[in-house]
Protein backbone atom coordinates (compact mmCIF):
# COMPACT_ATOMS: atom_id res chain seq x y z
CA UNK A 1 16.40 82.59 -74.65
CA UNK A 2 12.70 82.48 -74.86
CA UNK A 3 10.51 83.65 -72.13
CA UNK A 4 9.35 80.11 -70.50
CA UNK A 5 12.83 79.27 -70.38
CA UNK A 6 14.34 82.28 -69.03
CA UNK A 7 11.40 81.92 -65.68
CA UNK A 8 12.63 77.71 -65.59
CA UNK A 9 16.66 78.94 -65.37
CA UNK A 10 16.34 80.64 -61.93
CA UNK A 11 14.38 77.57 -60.74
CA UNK A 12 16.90 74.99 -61.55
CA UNK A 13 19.89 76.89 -60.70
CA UNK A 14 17.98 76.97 -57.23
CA UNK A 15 17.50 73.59 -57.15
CA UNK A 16 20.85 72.46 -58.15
CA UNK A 17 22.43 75.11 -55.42
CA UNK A 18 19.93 73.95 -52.51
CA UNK A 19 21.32 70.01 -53.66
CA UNK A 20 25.02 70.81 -53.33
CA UNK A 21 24.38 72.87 -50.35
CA UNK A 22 25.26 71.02 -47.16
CA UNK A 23 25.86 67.25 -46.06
CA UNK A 24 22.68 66.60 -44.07
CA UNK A 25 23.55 63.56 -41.27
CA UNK A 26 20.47 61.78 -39.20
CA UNK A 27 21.37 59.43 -36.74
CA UNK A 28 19.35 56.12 -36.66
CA UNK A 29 19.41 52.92 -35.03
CA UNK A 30 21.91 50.23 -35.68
CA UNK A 31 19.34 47.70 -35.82
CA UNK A 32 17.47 49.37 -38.57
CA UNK A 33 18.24 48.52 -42.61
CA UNK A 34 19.79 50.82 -44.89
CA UNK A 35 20.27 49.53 -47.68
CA UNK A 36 21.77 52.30 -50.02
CA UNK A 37 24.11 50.53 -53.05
CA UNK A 38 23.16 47.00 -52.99
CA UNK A 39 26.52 45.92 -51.20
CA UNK A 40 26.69 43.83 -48.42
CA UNK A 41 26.54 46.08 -45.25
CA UNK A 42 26.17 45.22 -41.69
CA UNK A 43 22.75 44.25 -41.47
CA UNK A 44 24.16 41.37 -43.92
CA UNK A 45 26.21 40.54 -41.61
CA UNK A 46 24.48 40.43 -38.87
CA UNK A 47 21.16 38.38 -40.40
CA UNK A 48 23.40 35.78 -41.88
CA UNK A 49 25.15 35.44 -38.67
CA UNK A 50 22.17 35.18 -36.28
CA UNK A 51 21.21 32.62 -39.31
CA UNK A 52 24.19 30.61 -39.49
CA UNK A 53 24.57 29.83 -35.90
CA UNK A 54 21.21 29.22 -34.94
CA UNK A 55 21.11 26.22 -38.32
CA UNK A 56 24.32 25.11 -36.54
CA UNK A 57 23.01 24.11 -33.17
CA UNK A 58 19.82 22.89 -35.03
CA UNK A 59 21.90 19.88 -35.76
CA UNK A 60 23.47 17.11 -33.23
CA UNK A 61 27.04 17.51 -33.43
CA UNK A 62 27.43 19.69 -30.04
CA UNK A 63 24.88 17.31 -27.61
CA UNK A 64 26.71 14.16 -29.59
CA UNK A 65 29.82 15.63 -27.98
CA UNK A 66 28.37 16.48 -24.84
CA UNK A 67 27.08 12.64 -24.43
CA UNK A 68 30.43 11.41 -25.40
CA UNK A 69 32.47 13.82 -23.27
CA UNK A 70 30.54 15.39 -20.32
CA UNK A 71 31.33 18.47 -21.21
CA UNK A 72 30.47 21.44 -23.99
CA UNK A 73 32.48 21.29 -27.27
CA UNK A 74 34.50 24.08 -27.81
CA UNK A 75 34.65 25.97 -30.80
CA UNK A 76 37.44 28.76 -32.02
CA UNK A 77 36.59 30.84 -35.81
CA UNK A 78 39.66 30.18 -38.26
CA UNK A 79 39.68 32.25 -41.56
CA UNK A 80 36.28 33.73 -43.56
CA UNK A 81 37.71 34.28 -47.08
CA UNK A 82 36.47 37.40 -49.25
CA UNK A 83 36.08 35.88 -52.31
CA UNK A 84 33.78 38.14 -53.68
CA UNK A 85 34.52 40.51 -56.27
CA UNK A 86 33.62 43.82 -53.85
CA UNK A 87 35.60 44.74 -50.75
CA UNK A 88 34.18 43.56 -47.84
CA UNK A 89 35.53 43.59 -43.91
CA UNK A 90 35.64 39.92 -42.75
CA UNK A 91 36.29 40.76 -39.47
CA UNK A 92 32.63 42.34 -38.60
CA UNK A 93 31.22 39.30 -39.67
CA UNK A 94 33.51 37.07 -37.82
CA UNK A 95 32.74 38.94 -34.87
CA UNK A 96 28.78 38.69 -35.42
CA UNK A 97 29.76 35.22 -35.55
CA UNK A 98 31.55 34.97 -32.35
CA UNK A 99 29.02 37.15 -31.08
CA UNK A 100 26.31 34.64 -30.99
CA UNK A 101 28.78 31.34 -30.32
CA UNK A 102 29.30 32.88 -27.26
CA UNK A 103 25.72 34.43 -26.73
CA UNK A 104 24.28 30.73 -27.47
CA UNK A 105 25.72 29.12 -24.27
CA UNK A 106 25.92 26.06 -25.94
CA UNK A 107 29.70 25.85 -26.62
CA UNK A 108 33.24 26.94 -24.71
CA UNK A 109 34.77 29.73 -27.22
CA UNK A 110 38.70 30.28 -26.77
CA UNK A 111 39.95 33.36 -29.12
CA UNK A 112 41.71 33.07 -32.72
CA UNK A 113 44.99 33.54 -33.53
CA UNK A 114 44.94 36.67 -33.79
CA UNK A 115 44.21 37.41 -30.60
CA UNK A 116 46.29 34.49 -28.57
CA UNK A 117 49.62 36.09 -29.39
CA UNK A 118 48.54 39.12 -27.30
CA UNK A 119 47.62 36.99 -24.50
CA UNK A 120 50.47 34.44 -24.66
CA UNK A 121 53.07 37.74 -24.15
CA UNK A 122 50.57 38.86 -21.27
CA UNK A 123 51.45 35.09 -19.70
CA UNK A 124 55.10 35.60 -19.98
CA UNK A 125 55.35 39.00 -18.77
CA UNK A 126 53.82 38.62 -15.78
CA UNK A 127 56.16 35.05 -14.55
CA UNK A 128 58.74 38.21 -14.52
CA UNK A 129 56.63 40.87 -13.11
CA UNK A 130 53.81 39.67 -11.61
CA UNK A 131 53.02 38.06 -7.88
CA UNK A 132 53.24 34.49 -7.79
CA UNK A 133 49.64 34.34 -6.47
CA UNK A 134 48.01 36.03 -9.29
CA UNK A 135 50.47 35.26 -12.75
CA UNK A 136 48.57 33.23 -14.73
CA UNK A 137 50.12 29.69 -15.70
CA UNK A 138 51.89 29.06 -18.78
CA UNK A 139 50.33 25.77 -21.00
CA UNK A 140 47.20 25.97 -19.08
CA UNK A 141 45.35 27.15 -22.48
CA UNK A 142 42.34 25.22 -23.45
CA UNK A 143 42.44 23.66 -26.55
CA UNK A 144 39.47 23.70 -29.63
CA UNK A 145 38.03 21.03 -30.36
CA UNK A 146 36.09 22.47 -33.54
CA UNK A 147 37.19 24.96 -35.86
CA UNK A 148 34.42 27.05 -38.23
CA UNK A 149 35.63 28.93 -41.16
CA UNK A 150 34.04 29.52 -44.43
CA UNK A 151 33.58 31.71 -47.49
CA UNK A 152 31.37 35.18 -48.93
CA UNK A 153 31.51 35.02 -53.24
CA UNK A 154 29.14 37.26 -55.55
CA UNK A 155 27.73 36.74 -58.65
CA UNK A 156 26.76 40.08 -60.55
CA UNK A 157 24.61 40.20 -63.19
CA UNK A 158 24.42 44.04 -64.39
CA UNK A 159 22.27 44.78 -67.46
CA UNK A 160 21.84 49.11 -68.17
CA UNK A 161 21.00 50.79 -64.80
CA UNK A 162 19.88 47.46 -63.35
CA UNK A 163 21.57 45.23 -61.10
CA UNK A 164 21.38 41.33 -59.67
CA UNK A 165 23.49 40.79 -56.66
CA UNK A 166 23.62 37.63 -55.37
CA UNK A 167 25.93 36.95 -52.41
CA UNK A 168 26.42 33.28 -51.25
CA UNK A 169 28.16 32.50 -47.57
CA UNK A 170 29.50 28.96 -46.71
CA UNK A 171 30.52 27.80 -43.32
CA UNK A 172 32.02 24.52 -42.05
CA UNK A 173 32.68 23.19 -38.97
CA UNK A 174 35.68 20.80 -38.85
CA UNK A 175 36.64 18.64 -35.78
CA UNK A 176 39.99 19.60 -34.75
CA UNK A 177 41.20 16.48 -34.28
CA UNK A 178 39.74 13.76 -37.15
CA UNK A 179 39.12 16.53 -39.56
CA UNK A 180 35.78 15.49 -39.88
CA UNK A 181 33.47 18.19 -41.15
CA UNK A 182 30.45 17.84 -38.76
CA UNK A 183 28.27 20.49 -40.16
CA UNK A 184 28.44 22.92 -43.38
CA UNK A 185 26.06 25.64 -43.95
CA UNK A 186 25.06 28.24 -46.79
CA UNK A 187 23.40 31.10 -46.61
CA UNK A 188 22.31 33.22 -50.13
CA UNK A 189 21.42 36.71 -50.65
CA UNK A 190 19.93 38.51 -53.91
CA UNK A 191 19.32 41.82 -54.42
CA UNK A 192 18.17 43.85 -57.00
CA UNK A 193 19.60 47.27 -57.80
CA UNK A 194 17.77 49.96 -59.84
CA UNK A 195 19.54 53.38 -60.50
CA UNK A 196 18.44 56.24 -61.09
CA UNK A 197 18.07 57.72 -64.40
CA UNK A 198 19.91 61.03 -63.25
CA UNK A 199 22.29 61.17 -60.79
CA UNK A 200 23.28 65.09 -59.41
């Protein structure tokens, strides 16, 4: 070994033992953007769902209703389909997006699915075990009158250690009733993703 290498080899071996050290954690605030592979991540979700909903009461369909009804329109969120080609969790979008339904104050919101089976077997149990002042009536739900589900697909275009992600999210809202879609929506994202040359 010649003699400027043999003075480099302690350095790097210190540099490569300091790097493989410890797992260093800093907490930071869930509001601010990290943005560390390029995926979508929850400040994603969250922009395209503050987005979303504010585009969909920028449109008439919910004071058309109001006018025709005397009352608010109310809204329940059917299925957001992953079609992308990375694993994402639907359900912390869908819940940004109920989030700011219900936060608007512009519609009635009754839960999904999901959720209604829970509460039906709550109804039930308490005709047998609850007083009759305070058990809650059976058929007494309220029904939707608009359904909004939708769609998240990629496109990747990858060339070396660079990267083009482009996410596209579509949203519909159908009446319940006629099937008429009264408002669709889309919402794109690109990023682009650089890696680095060497990875420890």
């Amino acid at each position: 070994m010649t003699n400027p290498l043999r003075f480099l080899f302690p350095f790097f071996c210190a540099v490569l033992i300091a790097g493989c050290s410890s797992t260093k954690v800093d907490r930071v605030s869930v509001d601010e953007t990290m943005d560390l592979s390029g995926r979508w991540n929850d400040t994603d979700s969250r922009l395209v769902a503050e987005q979303m909903i504010s585009d969909v009461f920028a449109h008439s369909w919910a004071s058309d209703f109001t006018m025709a009804n005397g009352r608010k329109p109310v809204v329940i969120v059917g299925t957001v389909r992953n079609l992308s080609s990375e694993h994402l969790e639907t359900g912390v979008f869908i819940k940004d997006i109920e989030r700011e339904l219900v936060n608007s104050g512009k519609v009635r919101f009754v839960a999904a699915s999901a959720e209604r089976g829970e509460l039906r077997q709550e109804r039930l149990e308490q005709q047998q075990f609850a007083s009759e002042e305070t058990a809650k009536r059976l058929a007494a739900e309220i029904g939707a009158d608009y359904m909004l589900n939708g769609s998240i697909k990629t496109q990747m275009d990858k060339e070396g250690r660079e990267q083009v992600k482009f996410y596209q999210v579509d949203l519909e809202l159908v009446n319940i009733e006629s099937n008429e879609k009264v408002w669709i929506g889309t919402k794109k994202i690109k990023k682009f993703v650089k890696k680095p040359l060497l990875k420890f």
